[in-house]
C-alpha atoms as a PDB file:
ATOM      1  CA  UNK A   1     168.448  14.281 193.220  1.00  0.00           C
ATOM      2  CA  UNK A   2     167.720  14.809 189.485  1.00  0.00           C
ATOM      3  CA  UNK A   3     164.359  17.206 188.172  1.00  0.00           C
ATOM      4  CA  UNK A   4     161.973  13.805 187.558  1.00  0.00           C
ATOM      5  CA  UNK A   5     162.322  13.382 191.531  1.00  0.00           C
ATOM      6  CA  UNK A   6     161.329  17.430 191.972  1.00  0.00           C
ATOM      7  CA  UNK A   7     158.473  17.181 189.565  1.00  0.00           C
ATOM      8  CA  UNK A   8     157.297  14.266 189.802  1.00  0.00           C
ATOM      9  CA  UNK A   9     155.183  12.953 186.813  1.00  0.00           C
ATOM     10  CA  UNK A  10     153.721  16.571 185.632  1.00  0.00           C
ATOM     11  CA  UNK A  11     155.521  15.778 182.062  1.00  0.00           C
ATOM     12  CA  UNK A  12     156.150  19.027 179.653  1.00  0.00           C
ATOM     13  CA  UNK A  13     155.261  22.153 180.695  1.00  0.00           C
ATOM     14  CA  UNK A  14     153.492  24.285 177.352  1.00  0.00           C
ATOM     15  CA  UNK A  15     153.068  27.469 177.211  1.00  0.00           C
ATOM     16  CA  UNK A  16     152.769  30.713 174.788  1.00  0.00           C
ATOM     17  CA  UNK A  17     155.514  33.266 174.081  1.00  0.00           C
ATOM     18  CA  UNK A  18     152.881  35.830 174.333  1.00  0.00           C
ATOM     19  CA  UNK A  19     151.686  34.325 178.317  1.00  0.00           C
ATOM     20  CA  UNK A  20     155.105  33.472 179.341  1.00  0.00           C
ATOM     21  CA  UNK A  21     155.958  37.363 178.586  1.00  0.00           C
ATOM     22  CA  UNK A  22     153.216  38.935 179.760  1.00  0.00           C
ATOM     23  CA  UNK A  23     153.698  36.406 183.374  1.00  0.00           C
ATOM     24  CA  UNK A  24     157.437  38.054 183.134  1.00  0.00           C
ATOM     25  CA  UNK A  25     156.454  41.408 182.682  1.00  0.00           C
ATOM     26  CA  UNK A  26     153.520  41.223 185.474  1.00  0.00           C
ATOM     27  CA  UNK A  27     155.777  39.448 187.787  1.00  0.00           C
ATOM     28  CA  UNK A  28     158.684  42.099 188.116  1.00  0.00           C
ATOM     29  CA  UNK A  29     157.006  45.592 187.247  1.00  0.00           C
ATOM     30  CA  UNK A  30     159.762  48.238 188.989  1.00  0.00           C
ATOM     31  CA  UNK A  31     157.158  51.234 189.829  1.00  0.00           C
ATOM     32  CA  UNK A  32     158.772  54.386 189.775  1.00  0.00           C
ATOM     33  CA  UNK A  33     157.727  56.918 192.727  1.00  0.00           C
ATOM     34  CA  UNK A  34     156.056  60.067 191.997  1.00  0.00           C
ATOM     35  CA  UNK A  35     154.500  60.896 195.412  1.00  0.00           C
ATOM     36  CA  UNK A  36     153.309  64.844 194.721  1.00  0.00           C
ATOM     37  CA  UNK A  37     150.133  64.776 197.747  1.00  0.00           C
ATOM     38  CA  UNK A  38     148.623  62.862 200.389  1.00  0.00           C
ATOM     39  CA  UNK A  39     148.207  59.691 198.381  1.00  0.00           C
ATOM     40  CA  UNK A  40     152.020  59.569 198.655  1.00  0.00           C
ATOM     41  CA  UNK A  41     151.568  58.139 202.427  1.00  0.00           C
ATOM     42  CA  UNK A  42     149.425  55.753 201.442  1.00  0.00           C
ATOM     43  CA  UNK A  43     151.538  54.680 198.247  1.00  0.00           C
ATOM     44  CA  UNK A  44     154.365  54.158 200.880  1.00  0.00           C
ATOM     45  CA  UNK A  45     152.331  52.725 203.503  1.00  0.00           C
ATOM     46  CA  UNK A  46     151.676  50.014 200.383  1.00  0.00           C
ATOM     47  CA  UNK A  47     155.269  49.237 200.442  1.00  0.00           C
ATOM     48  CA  UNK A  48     155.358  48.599 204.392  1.00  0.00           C
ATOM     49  CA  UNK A  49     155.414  45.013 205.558  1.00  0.00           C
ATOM     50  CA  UNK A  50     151.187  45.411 206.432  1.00  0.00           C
ATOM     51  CA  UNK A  51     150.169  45.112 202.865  1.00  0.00           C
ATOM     52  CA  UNK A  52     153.961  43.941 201.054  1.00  0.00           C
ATOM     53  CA  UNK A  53     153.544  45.165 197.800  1.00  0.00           C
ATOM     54  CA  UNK A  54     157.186  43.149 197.462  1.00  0.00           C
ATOM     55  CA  UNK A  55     155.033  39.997 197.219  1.00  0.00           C
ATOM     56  CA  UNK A  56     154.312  41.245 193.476  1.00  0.00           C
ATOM     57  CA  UNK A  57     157.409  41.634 192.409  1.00  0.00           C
ATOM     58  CA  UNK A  58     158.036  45.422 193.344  1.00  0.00           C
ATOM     59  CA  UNK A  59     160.491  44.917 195.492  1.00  0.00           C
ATOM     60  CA  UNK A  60     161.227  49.133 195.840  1.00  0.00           C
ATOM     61  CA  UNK A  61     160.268  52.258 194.240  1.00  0.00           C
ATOM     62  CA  UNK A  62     162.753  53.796 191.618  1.00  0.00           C
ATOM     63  CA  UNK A  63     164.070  57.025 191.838  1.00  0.00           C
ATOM     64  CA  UNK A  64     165.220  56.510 187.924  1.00  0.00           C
ATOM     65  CA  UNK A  65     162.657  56.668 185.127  1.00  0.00           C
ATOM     66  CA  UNK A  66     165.205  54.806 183.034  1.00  0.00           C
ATOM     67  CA  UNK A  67     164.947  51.388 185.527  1.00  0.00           C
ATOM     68  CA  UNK A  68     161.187  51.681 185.898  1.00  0.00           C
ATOM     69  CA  UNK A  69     158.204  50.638 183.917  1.00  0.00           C
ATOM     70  CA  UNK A  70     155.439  51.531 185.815  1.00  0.00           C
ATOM     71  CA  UNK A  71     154.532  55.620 186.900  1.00  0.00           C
ATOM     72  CA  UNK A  72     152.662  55.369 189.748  1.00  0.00           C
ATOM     73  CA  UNK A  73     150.918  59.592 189.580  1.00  0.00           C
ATOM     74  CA  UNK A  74     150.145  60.035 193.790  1.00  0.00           C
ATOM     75  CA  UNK A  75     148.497  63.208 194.482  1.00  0.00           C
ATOM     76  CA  UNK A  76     147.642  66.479 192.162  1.00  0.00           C
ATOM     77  CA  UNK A  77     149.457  67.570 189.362  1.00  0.00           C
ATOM     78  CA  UNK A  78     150.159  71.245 188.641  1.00  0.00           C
ATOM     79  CA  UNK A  79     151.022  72.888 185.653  1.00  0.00           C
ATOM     80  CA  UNK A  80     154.049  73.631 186.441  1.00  0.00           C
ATOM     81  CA  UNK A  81     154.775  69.685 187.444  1.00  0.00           C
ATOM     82  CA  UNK A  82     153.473  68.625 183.993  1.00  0.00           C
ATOM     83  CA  UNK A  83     156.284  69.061 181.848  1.00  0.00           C
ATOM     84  CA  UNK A  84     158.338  67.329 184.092  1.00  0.00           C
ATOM     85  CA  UNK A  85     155.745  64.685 184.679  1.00  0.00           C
ATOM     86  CA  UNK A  86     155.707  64.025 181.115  1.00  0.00           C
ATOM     87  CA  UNK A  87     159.733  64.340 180.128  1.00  0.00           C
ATOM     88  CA  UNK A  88     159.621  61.156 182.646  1.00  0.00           C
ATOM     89  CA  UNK A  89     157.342  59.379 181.335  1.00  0.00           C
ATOM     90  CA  UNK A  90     159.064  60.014 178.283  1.00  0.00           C
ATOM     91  CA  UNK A  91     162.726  58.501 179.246  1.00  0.00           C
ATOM     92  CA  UNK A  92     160.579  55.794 180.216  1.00  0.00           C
ATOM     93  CA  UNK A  93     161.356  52.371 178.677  1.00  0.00           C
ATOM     94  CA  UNK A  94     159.052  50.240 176.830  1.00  0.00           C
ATOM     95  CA  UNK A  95     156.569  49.074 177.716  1.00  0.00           C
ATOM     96  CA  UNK A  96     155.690  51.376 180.625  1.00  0.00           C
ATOM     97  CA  UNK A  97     152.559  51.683 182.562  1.00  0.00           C
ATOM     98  CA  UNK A  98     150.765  54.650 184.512  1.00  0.00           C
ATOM     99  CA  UNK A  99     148.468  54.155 187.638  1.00  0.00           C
ATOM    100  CA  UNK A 100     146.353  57.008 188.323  1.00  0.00           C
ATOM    101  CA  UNK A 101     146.542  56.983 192.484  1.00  0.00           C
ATOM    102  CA  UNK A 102     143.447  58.950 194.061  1.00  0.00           C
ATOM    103  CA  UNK A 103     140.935  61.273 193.227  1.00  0.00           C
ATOM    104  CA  UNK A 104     143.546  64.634 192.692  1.00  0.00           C
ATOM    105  CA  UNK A 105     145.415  62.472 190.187  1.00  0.00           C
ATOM    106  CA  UNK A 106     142.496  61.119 187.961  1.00  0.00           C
ATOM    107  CA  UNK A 107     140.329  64.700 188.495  1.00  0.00           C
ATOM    108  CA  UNK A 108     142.115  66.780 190.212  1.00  0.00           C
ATOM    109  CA  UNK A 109     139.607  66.330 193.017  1.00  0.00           C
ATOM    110  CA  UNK A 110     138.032  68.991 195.204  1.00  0.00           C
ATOM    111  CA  UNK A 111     140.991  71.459 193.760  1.00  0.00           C
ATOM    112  CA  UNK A 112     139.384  72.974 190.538  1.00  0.00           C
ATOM    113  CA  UNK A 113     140.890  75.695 189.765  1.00  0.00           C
ATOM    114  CA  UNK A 114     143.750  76.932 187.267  1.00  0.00           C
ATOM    115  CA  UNK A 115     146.883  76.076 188.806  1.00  0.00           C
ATOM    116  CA  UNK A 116     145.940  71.903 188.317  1.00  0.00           C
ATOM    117  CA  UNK A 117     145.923  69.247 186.099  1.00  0.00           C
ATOM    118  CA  UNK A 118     142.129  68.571 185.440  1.00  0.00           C
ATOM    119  CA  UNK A 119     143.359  64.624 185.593  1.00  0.00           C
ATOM    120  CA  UNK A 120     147.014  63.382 184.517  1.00  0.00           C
ATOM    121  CA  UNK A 121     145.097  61.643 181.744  1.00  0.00           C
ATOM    122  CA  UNK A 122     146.037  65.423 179.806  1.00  0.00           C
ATOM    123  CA  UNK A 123     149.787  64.661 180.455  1.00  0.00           C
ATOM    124  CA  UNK A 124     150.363  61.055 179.843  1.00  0.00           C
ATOM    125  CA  UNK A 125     148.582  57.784 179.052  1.00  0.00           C
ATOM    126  CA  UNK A 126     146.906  56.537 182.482  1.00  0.00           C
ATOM    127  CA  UNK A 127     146.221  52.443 182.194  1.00  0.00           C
ATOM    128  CA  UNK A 128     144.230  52.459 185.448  1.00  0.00           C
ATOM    129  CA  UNK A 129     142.058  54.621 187.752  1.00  0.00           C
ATOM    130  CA  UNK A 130     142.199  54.331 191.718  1.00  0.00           C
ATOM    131  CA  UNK A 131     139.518  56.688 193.451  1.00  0.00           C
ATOM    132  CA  UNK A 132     139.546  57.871 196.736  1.00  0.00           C
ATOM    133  CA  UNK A 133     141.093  60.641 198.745  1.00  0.00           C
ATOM    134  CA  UNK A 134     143.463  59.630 199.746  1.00  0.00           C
ATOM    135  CA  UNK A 135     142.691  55.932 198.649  1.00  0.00           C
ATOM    136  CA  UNK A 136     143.777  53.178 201.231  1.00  0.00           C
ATOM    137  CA  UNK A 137     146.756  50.910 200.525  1.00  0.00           C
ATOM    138  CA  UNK A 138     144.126  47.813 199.552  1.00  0.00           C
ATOM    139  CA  UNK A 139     143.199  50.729 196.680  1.00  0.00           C
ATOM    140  CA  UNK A 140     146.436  50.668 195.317  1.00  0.00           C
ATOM    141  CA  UNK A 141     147.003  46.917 195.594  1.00  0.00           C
ATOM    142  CA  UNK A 142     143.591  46.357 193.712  1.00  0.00           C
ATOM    143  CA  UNK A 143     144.876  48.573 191.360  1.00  0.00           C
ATOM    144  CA  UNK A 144     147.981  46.816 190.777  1.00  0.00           C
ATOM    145  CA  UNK A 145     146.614  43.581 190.136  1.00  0.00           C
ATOM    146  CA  UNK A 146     144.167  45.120 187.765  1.00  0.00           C
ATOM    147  CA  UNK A 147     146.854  46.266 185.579  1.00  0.00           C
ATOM    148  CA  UNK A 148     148.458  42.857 186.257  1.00  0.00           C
ATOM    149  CA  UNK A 149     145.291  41.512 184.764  1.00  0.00           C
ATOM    150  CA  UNK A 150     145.517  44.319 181.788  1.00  0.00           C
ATOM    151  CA  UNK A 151     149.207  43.282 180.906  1.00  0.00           C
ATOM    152  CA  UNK A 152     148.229  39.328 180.874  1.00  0.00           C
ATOM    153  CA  UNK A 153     145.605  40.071 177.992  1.00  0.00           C
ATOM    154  CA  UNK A 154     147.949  41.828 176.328  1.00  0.00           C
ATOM    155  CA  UNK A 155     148.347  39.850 172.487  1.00  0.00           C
ATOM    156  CA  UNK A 156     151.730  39.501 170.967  1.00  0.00           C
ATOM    157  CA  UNK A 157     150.604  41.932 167.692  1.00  0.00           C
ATOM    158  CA  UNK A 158     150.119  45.327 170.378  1.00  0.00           C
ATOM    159  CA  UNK A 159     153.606  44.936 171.405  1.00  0.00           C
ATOM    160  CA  UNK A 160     155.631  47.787 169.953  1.00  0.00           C
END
């Protein structure tokens, strides 16, 4: 059985360098994990077969910055987590993405006071926002395929 009897008559298939990249890079994003609160429960409740996030390409979280592109923040950052937070994102390859997860991690939430991170935004480039406290797994997912939709838009002259 030859390809002509798999496809059938659909001819050439065309394409962009810049969509057939971006469908790459959207298609096998490695999150790494960075579960610091209660939005960590939820992240991992994401990854149970309920909601699958396996059926976009994140198979599992990494426990390596260096095989991950995308920092998901779950939960409050403190001052003292920052630096660490950030030398992370730092051995980070490119192109790496950061998701926000819950209210703690975009504003620190109901916790204002000295000890937190008014918002990881201060620490490291965030790409997308989830609210909630703790947000649902459906949050997360949303937010996922926004950034999915973020990284298809993406032009071949912002690539680094």
């Amino acid at each position: 059985m030859g390809i002509e009897q798999k496809t059938g008559n659909m001819g050439a298939v065309t394409t962009t360098l810049e969509q057939m990249v971006n469908w790459a890079r959207t298609n096998s994003m490695w999150p790494m994990l960075f579960g610091l609160a209660c939005c960590a429960i939820e992240m991992m409740a994401a990854q149970a077969p309920t909601y699958d996030v396996s059926r976009f390409g994140m198979e599992l979280m990494r426990a390596s910055p260096r095989q991950s592109d995308l920092m998901i923040v779950a939960g409050r950052v403190s001052r003292k987590m920052a630096p660490v937070l950030r030398q992370l994102y730092d051995q980070m390859p490119e192109p790496k993405w950061v998701i926000a997860m819950g209210d703690c991690a975009s504003t620190s939430g109901v916790f204002n006071n000295y000890a937190l991170v008014q918002g990881v935004d201060e620490i490291v480039p965030v790409d997308v926002y989830i609210s909630g406290c703790p947000p649902r797994p459906e949050g997360l997912i949303h937010g996922i395929l926004t950034l999915h939709e973020k990284v298809k838009r993406e032009k071949l002259s912002d690539w680094k």
